[in-house]
N, C-alpha and C. Protein backbone atom coordinates (compact mmCIF):
# COMPACT_ATOMS: atom_id res chain seq x y z
N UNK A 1 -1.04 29.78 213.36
CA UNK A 1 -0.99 30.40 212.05
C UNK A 1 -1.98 31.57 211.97
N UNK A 2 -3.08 31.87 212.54
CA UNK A 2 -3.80 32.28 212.50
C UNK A 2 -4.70 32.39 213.66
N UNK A 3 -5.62 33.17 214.13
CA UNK A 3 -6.43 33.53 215.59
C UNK A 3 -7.87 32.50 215.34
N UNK A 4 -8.37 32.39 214.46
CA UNK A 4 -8.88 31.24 214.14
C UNK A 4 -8.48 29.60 214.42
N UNK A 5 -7.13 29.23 213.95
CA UNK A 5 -6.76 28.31 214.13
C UNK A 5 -4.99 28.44 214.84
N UNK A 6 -4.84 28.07 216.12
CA UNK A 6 -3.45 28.80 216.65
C UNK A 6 -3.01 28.03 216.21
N UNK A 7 -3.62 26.65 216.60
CA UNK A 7 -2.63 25.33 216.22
C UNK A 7 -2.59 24.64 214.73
N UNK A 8 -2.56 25.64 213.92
CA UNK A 8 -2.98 24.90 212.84
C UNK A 8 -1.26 24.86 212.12
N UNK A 9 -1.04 23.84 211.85
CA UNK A 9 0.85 23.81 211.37
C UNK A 9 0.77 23.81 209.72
N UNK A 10 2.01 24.93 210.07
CA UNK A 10 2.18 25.08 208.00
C UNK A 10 1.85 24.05 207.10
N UNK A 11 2.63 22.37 207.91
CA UNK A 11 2.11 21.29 207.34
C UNK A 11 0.83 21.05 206.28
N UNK A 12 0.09 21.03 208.15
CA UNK A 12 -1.32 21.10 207.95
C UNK A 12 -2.27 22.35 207.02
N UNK A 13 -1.96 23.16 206.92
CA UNK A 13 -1.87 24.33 206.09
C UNK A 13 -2.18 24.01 204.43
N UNK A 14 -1.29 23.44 204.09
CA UNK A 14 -0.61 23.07 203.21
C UNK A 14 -1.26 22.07 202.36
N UNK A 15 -1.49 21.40 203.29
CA UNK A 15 -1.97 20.25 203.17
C UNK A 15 -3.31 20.43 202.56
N UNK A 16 -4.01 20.76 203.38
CA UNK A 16 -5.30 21.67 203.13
C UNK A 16 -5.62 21.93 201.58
N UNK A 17 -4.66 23.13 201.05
CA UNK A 17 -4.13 23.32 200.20
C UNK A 17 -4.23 22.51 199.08
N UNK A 18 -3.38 21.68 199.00
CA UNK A 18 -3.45 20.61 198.42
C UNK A 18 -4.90 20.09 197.93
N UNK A 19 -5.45 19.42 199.47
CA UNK A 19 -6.76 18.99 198.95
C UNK A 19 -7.82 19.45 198.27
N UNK A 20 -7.77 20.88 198.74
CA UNK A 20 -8.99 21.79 198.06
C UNK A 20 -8.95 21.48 196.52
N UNK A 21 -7.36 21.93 196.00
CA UNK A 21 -6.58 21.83 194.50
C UNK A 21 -7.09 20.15 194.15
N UNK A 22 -6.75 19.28 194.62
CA UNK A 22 -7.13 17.82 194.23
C UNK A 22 -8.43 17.38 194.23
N UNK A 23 -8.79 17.64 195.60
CA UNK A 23 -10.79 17.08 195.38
C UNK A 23 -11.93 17.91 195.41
N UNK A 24 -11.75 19.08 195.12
CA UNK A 24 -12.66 20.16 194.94
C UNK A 24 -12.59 20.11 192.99
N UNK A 25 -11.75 20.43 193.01
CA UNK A 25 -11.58 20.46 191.27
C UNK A 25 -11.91 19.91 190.42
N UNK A 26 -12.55 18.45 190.69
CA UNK A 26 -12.70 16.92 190.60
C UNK A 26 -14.20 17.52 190.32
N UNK A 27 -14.88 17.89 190.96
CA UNK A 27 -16.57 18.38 190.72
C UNK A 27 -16.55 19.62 189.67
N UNK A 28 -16.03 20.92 190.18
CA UNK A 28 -15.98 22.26 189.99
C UNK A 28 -14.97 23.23 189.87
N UNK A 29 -15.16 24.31 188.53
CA UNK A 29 -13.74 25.24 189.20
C UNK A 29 -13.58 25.58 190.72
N UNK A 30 -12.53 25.70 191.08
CA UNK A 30 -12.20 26.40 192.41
C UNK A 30 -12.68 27.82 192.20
N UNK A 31 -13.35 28.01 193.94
CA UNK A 31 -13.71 28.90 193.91
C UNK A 31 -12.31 30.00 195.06
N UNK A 32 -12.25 31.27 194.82
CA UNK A 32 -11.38 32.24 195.61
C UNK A 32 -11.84 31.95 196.98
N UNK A 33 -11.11 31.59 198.06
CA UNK A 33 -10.97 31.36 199.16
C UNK A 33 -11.70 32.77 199.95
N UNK A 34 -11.10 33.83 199.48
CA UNK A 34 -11.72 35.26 199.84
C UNK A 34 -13.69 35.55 199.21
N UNK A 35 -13.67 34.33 198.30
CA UNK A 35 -15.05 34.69 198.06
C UNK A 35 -16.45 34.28 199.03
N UNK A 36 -16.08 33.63 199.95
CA UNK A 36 -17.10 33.45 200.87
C UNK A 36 -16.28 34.07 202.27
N UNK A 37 -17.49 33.91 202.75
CA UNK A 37 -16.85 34.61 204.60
C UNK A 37 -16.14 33.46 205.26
N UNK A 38 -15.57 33.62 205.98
CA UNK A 38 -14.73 32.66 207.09
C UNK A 38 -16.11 31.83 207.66
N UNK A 39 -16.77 32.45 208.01
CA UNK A 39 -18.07 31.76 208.97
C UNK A 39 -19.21 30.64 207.68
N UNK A 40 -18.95 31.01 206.14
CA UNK A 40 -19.28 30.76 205.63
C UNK A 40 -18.63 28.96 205.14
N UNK A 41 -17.64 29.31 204.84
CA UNK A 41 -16.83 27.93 204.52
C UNK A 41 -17.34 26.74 204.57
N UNK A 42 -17.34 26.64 206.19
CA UNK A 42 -17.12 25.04 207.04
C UNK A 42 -18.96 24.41 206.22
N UNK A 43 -19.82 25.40 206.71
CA UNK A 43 -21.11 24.91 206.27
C UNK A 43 -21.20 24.47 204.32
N UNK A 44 -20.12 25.47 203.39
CA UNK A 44 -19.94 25.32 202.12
C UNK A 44 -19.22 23.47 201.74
N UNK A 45 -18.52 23.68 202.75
CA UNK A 45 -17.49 22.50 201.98
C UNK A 45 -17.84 21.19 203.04
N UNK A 46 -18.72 21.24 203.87
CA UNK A 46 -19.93 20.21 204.38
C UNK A 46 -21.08 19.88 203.10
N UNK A 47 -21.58 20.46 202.83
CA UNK A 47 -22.12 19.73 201.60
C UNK A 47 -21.71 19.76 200.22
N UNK A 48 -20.08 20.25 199.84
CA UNK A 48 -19.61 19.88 198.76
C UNK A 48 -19.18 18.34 199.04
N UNK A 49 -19.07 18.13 200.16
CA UNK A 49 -18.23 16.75 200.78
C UNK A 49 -19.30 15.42 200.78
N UNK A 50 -20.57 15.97 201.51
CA UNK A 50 -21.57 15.36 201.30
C UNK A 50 -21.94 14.91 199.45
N UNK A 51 -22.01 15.48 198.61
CA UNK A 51 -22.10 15.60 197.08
C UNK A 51 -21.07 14.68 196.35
N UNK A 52 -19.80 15.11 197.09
CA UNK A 52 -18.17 14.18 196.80
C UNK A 52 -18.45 12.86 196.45
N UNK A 53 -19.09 12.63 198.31
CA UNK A 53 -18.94 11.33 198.56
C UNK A 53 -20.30 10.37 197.83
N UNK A 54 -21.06 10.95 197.61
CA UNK A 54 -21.90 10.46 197.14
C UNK A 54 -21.93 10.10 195.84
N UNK A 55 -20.60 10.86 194.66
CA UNK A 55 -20.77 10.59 193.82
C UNK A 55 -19.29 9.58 193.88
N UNK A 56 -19.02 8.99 195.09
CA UNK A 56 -17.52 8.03 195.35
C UNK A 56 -16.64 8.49 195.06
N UNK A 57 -16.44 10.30 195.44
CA UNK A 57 -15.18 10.97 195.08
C UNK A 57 -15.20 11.06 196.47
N UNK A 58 -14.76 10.19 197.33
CA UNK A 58 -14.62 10.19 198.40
C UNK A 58 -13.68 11.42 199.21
N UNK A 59 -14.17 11.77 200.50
CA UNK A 59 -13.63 12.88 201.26
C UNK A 59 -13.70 12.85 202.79
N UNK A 60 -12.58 12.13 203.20
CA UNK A 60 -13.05 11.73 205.00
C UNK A 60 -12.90 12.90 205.71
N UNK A 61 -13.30 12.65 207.12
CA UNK A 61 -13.29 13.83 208.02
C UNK A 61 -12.10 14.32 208.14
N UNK A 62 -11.05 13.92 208.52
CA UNK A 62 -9.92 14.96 208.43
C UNK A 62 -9.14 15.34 206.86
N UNK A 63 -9.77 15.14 206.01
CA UNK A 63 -9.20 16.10 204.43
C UNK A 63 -10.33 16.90 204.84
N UNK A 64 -11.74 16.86 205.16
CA UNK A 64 -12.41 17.72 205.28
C UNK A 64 -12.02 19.00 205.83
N UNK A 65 -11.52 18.47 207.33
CA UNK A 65 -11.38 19.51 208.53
C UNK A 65 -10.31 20.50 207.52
N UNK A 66 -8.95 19.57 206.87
CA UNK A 66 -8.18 20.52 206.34
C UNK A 66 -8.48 21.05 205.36
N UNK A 67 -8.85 20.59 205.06
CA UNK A 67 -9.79 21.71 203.18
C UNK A 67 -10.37 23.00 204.33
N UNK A 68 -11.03 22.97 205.26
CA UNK A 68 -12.09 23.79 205.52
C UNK A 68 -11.30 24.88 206.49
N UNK A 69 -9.66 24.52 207.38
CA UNK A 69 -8.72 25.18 207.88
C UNK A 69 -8.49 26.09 207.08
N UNK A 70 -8.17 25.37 205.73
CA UNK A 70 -7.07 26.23 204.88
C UNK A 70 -8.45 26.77 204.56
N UNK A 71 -9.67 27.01 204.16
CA UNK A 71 -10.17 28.14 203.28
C UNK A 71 -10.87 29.07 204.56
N UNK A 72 -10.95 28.42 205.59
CA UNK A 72 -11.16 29.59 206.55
C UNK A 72 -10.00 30.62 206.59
N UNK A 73 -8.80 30.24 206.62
CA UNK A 73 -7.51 31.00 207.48
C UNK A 73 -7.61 31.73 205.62
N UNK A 74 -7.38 31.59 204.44
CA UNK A 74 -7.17 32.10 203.85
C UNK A 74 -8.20 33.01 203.09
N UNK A 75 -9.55 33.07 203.97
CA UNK A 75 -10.45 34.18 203.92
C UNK A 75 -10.76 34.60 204.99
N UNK A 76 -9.96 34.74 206.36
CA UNK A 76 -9.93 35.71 207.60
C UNK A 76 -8.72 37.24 207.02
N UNK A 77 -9.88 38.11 207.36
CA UNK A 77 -8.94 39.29 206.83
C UNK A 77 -7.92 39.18 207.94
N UNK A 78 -6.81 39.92 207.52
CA UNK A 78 -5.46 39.94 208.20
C UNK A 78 -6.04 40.93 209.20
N UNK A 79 -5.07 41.14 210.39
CA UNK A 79 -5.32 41.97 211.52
C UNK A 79 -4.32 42.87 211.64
């Protein structure tokens, strides 16, 4: 889907998607995917997850990985 992630499937994409919309929202407005850097993300939504879980809005490692796919790929500028 992306040079970041080759193997990442629309599915999974999607999915992503999803979760950000379901357990991000749950704490905070959503923030624009384009508003942090690609390199920025993974370290952002590591301690929103950490915060999640702590308050038993639970968030396992793979909703993580895909929350953090989809907001990388959808703040890598196009090529």
């Amino acid at each position: 889907m992306n040079a970041v992630y080759p193997d990442l499937t629309l599915a999974d994409f999607n999915q992503g998607k999803i979760l950000y919309g379901e357990k991000c929202v749950a704490c905070h407005a959503l923030k624009s995917p384009k508003s942090l850097s690609p390199e920025r993300w993974p370290s952002m939504v590591a301690d929103m997850t950490n915060k999640a879980n702590k308050k038993e809005m639970r968030i396992d490692p793979t909703q993580e990985a895909l929350i953090i796919k989809y907001l990388v790929t959808m703040s890598t500028p196009a090529k």
